[in-house]
Structures are given as structure tokens and as C-alpha cells.
C-alpha atoms as a PDB file:
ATOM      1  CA  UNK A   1       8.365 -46.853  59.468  1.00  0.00           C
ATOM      2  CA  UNK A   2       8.062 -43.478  58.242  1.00  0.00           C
ATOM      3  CA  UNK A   3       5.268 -43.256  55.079  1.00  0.00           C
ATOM      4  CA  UNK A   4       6.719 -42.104  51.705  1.00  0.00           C
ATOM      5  CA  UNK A   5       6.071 -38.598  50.870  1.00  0.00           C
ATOM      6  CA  UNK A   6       3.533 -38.294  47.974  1.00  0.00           C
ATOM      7  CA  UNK A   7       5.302 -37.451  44.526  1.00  0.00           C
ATOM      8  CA  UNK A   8       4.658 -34.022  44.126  1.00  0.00           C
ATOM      9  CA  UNK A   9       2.831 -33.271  40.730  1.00  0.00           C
ATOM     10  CA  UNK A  10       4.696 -31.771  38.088  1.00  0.00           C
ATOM     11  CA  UNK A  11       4.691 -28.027  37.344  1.00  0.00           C
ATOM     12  CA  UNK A  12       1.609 -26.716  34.477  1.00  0.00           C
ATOM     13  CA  UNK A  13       3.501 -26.807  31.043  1.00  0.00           C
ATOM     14  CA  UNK A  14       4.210 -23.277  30.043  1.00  0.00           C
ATOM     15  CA  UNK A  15       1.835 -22.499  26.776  1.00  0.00           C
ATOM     16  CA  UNK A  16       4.528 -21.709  23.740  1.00  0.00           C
ATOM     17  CA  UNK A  17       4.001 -18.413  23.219  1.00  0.00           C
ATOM     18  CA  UNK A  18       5.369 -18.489  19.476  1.00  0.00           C
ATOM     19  CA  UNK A  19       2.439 -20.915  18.084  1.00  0.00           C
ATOM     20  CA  UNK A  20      -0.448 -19.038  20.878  1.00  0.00           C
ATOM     21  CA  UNK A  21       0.603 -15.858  19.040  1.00  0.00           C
ATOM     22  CA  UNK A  22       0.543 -17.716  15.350  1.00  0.00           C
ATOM     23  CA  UNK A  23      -2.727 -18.960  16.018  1.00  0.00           C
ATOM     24  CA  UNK A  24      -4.417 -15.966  17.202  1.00  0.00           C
ATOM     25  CA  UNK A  25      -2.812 -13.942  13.977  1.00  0.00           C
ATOM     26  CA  UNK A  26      -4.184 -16.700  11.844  1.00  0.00           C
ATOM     27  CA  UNK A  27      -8.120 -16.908  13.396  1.00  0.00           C
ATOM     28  CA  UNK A  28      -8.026 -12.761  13.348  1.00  0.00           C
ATOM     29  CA  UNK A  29      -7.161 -13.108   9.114  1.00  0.00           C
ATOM     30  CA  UNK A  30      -9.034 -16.959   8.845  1.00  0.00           C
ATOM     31  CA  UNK A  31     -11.129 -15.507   5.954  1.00  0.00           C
ATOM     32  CA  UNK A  32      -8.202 -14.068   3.844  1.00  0.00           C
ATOM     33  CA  UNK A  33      -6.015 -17.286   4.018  1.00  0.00           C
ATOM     34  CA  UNK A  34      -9.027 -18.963   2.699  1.00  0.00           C
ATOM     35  CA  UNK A  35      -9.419 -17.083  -0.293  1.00  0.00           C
ATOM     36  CA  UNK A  36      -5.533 -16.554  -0.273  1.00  0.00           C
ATOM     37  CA  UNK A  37      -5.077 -20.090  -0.198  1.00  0.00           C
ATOM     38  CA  UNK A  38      -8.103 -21.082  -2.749  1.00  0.00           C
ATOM     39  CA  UNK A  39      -7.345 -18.479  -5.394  1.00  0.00           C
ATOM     40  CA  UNK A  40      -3.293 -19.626  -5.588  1.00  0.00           C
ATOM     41  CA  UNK A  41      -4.721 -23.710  -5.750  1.00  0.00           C
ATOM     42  CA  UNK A  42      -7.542 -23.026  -8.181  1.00  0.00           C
ATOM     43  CA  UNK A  43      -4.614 -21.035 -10.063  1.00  0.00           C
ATOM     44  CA  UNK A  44      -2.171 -23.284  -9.937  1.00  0.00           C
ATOM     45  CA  UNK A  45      -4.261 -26.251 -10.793  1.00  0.00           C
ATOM     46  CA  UNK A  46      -5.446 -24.683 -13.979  1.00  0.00           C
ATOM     47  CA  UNK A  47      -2.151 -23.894 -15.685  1.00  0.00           C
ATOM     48  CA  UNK A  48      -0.732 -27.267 -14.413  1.00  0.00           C
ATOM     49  CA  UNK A  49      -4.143 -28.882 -16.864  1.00  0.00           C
ATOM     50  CA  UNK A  50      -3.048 -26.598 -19.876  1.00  0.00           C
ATOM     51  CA  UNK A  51       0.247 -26.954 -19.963  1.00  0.00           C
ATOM     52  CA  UNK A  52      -0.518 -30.751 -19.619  1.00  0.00           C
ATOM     53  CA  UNK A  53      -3.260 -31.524 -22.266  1.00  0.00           C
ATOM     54  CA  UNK A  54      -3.422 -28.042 -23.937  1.00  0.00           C
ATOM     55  CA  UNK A  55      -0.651 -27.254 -26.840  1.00  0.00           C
ATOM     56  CA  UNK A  56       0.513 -23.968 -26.756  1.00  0.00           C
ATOM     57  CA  UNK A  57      -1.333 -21.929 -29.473  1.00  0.00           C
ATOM     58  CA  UNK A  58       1.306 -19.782 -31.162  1.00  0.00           C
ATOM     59  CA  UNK A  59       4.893 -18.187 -29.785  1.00  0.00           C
ATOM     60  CA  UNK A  60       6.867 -15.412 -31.067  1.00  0.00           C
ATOM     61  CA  UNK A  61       7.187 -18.003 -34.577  1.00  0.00           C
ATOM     62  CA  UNK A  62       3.255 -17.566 -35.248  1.00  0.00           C
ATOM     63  CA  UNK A  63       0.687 -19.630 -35.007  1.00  0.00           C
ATOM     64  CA  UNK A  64       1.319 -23.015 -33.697  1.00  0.00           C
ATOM     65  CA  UNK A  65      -2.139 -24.694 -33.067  1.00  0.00           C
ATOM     66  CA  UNK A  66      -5.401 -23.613 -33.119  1.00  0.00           C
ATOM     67  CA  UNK A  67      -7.583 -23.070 -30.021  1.00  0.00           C
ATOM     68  CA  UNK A  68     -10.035 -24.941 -28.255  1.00  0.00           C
ATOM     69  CA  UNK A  69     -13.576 -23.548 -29.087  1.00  0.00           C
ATOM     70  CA  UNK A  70     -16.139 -23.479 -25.868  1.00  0.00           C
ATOM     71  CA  UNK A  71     -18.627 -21.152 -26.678  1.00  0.00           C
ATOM     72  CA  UNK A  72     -18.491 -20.208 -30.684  1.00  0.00           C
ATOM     73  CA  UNK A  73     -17.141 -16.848 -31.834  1.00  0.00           C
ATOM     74  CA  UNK A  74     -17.335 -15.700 -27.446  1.00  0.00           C
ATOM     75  CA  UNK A  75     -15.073 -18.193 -25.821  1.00  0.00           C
ATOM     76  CA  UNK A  76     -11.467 -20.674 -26.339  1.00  0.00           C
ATOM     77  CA  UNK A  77      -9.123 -21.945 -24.581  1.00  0.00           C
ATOM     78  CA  UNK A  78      -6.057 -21.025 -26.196  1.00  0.00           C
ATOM     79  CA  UNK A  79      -2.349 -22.252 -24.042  1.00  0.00           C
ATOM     80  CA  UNK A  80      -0.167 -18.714 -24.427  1.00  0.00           C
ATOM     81  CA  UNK A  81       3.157 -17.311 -22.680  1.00  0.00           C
ATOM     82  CA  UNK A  82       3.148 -13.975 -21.206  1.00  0.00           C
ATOM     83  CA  UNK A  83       6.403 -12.484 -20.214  1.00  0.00           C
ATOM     84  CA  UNK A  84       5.058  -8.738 -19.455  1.00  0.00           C
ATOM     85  CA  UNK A  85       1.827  -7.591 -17.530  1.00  0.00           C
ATOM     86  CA  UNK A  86      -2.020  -7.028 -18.422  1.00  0.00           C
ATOM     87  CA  UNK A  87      -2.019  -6.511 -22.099  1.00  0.00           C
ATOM     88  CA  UNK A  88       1.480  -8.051 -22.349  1.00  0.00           C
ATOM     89  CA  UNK A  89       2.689  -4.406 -20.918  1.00  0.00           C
ATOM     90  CA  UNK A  90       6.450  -4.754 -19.831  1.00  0.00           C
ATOM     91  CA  UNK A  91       7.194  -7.637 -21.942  1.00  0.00           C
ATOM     92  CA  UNK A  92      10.225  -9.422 -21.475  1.00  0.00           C
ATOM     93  CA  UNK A  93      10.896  -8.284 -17.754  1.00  0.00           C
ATOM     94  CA  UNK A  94       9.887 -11.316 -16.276  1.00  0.00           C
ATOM     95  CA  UNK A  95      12.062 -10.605 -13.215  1.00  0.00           C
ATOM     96  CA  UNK A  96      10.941  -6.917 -12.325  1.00  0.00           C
ATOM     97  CA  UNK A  97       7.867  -8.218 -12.443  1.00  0.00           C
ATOM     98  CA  UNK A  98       8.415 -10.701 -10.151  1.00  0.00           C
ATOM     99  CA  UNK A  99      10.006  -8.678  -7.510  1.00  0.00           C
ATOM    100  CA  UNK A 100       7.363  -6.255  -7.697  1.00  0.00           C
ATOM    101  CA  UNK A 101       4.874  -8.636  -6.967  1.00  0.00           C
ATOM    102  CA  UNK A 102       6.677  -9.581  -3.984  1.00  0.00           C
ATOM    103  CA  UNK A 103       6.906  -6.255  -2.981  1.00  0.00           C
ATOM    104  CA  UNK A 104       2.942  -5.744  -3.190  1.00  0.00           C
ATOM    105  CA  UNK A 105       2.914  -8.333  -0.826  1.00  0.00           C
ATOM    106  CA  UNK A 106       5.377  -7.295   1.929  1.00  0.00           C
ATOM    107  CA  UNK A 107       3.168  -3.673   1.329  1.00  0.00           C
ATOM    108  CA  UNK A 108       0.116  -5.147   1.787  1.00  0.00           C
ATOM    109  CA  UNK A 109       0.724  -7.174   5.020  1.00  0.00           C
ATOM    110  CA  UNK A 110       2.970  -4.413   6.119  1.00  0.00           C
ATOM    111  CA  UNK A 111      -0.195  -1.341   5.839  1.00  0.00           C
ATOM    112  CA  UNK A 112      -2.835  -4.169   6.706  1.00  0.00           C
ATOM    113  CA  UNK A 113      -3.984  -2.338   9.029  1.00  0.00           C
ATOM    114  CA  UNK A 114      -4.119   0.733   7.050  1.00  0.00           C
ATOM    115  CA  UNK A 115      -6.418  -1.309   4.389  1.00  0.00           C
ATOM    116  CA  UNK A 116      -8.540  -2.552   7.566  1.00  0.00           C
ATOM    117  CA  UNK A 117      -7.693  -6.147   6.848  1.00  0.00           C
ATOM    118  CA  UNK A 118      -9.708  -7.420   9.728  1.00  0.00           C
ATOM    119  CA  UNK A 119     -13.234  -6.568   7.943  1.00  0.00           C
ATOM    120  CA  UNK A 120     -14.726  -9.615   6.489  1.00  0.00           C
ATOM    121  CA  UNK A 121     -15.217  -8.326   3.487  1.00  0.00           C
ATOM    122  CA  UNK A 122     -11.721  -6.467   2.882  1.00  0.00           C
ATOM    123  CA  UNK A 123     -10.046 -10.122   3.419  1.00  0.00           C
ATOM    124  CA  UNK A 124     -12.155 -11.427   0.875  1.00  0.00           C
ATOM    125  CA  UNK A 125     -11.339  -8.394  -1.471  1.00  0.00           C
ATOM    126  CA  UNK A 126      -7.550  -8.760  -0.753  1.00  0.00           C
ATOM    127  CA  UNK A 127      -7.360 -12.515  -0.257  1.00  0.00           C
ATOM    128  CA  UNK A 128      -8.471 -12.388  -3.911  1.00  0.00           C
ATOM    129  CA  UNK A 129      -5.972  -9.466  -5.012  1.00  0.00           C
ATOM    130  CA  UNK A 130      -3.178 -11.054  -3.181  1.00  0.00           C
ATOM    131  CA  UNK A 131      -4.118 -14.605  -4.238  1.00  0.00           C
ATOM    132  CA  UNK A 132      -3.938 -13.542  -7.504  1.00  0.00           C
ATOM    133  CA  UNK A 133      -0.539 -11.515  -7.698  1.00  0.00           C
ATOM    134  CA  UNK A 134       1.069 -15.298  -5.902  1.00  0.00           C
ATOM    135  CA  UNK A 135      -0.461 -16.936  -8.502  1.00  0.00           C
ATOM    136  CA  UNK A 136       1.586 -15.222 -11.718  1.00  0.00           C
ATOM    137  CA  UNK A 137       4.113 -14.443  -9.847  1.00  0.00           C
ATOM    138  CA  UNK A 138       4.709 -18.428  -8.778  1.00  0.00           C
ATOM    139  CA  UNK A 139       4.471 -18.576 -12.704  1.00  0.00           C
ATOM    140  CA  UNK A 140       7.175 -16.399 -13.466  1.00  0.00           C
ATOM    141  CA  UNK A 141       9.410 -17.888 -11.152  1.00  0.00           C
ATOM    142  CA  UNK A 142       8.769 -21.674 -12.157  1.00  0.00           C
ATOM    143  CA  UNK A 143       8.948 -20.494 -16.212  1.00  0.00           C
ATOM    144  CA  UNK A 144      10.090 -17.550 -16.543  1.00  0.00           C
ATOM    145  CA  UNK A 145       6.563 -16.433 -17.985  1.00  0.00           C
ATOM    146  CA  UNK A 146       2.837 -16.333 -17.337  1.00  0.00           C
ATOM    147  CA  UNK A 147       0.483 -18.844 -18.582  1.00  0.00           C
ATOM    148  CA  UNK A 148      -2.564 -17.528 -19.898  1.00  0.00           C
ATOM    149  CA  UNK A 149      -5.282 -19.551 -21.374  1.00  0.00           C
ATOM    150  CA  UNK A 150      -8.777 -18.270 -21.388  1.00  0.00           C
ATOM    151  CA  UNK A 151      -9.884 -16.163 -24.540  1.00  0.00           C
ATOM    152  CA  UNK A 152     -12.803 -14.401 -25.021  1.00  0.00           C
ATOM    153  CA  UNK A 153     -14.230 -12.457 -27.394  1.00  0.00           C
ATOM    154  CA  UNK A 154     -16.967  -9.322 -25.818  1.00  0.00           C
ATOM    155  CA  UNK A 155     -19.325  -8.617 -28.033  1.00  0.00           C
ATOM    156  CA  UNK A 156     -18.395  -5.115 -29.716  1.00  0.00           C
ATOM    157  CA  UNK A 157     -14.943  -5.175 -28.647  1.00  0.00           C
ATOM    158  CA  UNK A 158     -13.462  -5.280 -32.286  1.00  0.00           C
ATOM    159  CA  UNK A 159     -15.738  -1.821 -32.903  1.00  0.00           C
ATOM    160  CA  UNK A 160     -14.792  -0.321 -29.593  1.00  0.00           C
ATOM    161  CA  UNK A 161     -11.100  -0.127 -30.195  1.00  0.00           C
ATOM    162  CA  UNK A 162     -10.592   0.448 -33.989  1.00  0.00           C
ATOM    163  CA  UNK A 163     -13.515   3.645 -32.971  1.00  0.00           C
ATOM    164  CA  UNK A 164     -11.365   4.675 -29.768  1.00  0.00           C
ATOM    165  CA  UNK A 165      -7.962   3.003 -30.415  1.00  0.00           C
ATOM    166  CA  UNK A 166      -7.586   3.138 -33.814  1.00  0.00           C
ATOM    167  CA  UNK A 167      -6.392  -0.865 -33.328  1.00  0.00           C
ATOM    168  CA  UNK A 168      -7.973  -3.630 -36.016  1.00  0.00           C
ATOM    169  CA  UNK A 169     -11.630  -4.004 -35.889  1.00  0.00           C
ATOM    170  CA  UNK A 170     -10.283  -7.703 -35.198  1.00  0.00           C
ATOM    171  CA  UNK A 171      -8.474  -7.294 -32.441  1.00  0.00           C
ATOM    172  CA  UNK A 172      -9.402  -9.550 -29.463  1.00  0.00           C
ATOM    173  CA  UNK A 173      -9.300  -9.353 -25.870  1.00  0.00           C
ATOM    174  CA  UNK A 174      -6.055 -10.475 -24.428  1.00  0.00           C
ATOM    175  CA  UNK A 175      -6.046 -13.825 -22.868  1.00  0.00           C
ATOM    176  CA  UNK A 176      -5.724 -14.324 -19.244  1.00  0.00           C
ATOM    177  CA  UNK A 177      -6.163 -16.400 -16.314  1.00  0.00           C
ATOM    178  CA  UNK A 178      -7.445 -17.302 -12.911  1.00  0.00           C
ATOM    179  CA  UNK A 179      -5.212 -14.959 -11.908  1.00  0.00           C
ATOM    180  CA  UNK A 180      -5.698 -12.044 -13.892  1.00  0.00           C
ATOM    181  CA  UNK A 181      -9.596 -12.364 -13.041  1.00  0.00           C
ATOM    182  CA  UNK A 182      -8.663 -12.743  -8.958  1.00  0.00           C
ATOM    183  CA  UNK A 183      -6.982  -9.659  -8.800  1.00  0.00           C
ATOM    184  CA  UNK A 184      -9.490  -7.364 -10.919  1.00  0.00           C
ATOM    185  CA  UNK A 185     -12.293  -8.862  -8.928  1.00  0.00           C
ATOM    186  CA  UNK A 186     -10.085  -8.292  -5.670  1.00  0.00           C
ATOM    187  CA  UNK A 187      -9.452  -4.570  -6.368  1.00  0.00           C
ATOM    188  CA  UNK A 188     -13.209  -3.659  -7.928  1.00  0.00           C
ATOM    189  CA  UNK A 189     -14.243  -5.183  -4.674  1.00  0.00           C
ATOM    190  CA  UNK A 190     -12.424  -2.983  -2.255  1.00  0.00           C
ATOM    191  CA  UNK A 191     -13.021  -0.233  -4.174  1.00  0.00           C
ATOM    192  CA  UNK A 192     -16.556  -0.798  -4.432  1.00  0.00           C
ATOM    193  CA  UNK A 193     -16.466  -1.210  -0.422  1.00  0.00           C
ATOM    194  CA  UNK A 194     -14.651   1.736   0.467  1.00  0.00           C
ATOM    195  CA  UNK A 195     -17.532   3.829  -2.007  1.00  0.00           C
ATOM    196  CA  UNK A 196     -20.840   1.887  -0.529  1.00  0.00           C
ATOM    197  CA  UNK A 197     -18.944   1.951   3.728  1.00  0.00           C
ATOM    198  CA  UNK A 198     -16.683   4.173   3.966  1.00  0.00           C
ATOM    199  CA  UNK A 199     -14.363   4.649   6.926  1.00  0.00           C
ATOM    200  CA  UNK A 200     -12.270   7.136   8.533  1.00  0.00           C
ATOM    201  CA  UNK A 201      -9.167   5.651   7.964  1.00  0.00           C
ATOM    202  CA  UNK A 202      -6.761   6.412   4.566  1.00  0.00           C
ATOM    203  CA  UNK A 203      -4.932   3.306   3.273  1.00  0.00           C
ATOM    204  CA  UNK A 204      -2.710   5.506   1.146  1.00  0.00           C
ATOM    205  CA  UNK A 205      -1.892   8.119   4.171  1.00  0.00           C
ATOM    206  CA  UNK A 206      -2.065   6.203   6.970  1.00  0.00           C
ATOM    207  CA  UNK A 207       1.132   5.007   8.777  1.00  0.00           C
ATOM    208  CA  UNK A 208       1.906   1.532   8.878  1.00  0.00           C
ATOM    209  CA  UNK A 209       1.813  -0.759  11.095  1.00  0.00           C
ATOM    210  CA  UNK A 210       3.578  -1.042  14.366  1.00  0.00           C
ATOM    211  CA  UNK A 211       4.605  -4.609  16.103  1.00  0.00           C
ATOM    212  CA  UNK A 212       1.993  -5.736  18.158  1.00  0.00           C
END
């Protein structure tokens, strides 16, 4: 009686090109989608706190309730809406702002190579930028507004403006947020980079990118 042939083994699975290609694009940018990631929690998690045990502080009625003192005369917590920018530029357009927030973010991944995303350093600088900008602009689309709660007063700040400004000599520094302080450290940082190592390349002239 003839002997069974052996069962021949079954062809190698063919790697899925899709999720070998995702993978590689996330390892090559690990370090921003950290701070990406972190920034937009840490965010996130803050407002969710003061809108849940902090009363807002005053709307466009006044004053509604007074602040929570940390550090006397220097630094509150205060629960505010913004509906502009920094400084409460642009108030009231909520929506542009939104959508140019967005569009910051298609530019940025789209000239990432232009910004030389793949330094270690630049992802930190830009997961912190871009962190930020998802952060407020997550805000405006859940409420319709930003929610700022950190308040501090700089020493001499009150002198500085009324001298410069001609504001109040009480004037205090607008409040902000995780946010706010991601994206100014995010954008002093590349600058400072770009000053201190300099490359050849020109974020603002160069092309962008191709497909790889």
C-alpha cells in the first residue's frame, strides 16, 4: 500500500504591509506622540477638574465668585471662558479658531520634514506646540470656548503696562492653561534650537513633503 504523501506546509503569511508601514511611521516620530499624547491628557484632565469642583469666576455679567488663592498676591486659580485667542484676541470666533488650529496641524505634519521632525529634540518642541493647539482646540469644539484657569500675577506687571501700554496699573496677566503654556514652551524651544544648531534646511522655504 502506497504511503500517504506528507501534508505539505502552508505558505509564510504575507506581513500586512498597511500596519508594517504604521509602525515604522510611528517608532521614526515615538518621541512626539509622547509629548503629543501627554500634553492633550495632562490638558484635558485639568479643565475636566475645574469645570468639576471649580465655579466659574465671573462671565460677561461680572464677577461671579472669587478665586482660589495658591500663592498670595502671585498665584489663583480662577475657572474663566475664552472664546478668542491669547489675550482674548478674536473673541467670539470660536469656529475660525478652530479650523485654524486644524489647519496648523495638517501644515505641520504636511512640512514635517521641512521642520526636521525626526530630531529628538524638534519632536519634543512640536509635540508640545501641537499638543497644545489639540488641547484648546478639543475645547472649542466640546464648548464652544476655552477654559482657562491659572492666574498669575508677575511681579511688576501692573507698572510695565500702564508705563508702556498706557493700560491700569492693575491690570493682570491673562489667565491661561496647560495649553497656552505647551505651545509657548513648544515654539521658544524650536526657536531656541534652530539659534544654538542650526541646519541647512528652511522650514518656511522648503517644499513639502512628498509620499514616501
Amino acid at each position: 500500500m502506497p504511503a500517504k504523501p506528507e501534508p505539505s506546509a502552508p505558505p509564510p503569511a504575507r506581513p500586512n504591509l498597511a500596519l508594517v508601514y504604521l509602525r515604522h511611521r510611528l517608532a521614526r516620530y515615538r518621541r512626539f506622540w509622547i509629548f503629543f499624547t501627554a500634553t492633550v491628557l495632562l490638558d484635558q484632565a485639568s479643565k475636566l477638574a475645574v469645570l468639576a469642583w471649580l465655579p466659574p469666576s465671573y462671565d460677561r455679567t461680572g464677577f461671579l465668585n472669587p478665586p482660589f488663592e495658591v500663592i498670595p498676591d502671585f498665584f489663583n486659580l480662577v475657572h474663566v471662558y475664552n472664546t478668542g485667542a491669547a489675550f482674548s484676541m478674536l473673541s467670539g470666533q470660536s469656529v475660525f479658531l478652530f479650523a485654524f488650529a486644524i489647519a496648523a496641524l495638517v501644515i505641520i505634519f504636511r512640512y514635517r520634514r521641512s521642520f526636521e521632525l525626526e530630531r529628538k529634540s524638534v519632536q519634543l518642541a512640536f509635540g508640545l506646540l501641537t499638543g497644545g493647539i489639540a488641547g484648546n482646540a478639543i475645547d472649542r469644539l466640546l464648548y464652544g470656548h476655552v477654559v482657562d484657569f491659572i492666574d498669575v500675577n508677575p511681579p511688576g506687571y501692573g507698572f510695565l503696562v500702564k508705563t508702556f501700554l498706557g493700560w491700569s496699573e492693575h491690570s493682570r496677566w491673562p489667565a491661561f492653561n496647560i495649553a497656552d503654556s505647551a505651545i509657548c514652551i513648544g515654539v521658544i524651544l524650536y526657536v531656541v534650537l534652530n539659534i544654538l544648531f542650526p541646519t541647512k534646511n528652511n522650514a518656511l522655504s522648503a517644499a513639502p513633503d512628498t509620499p514616501e
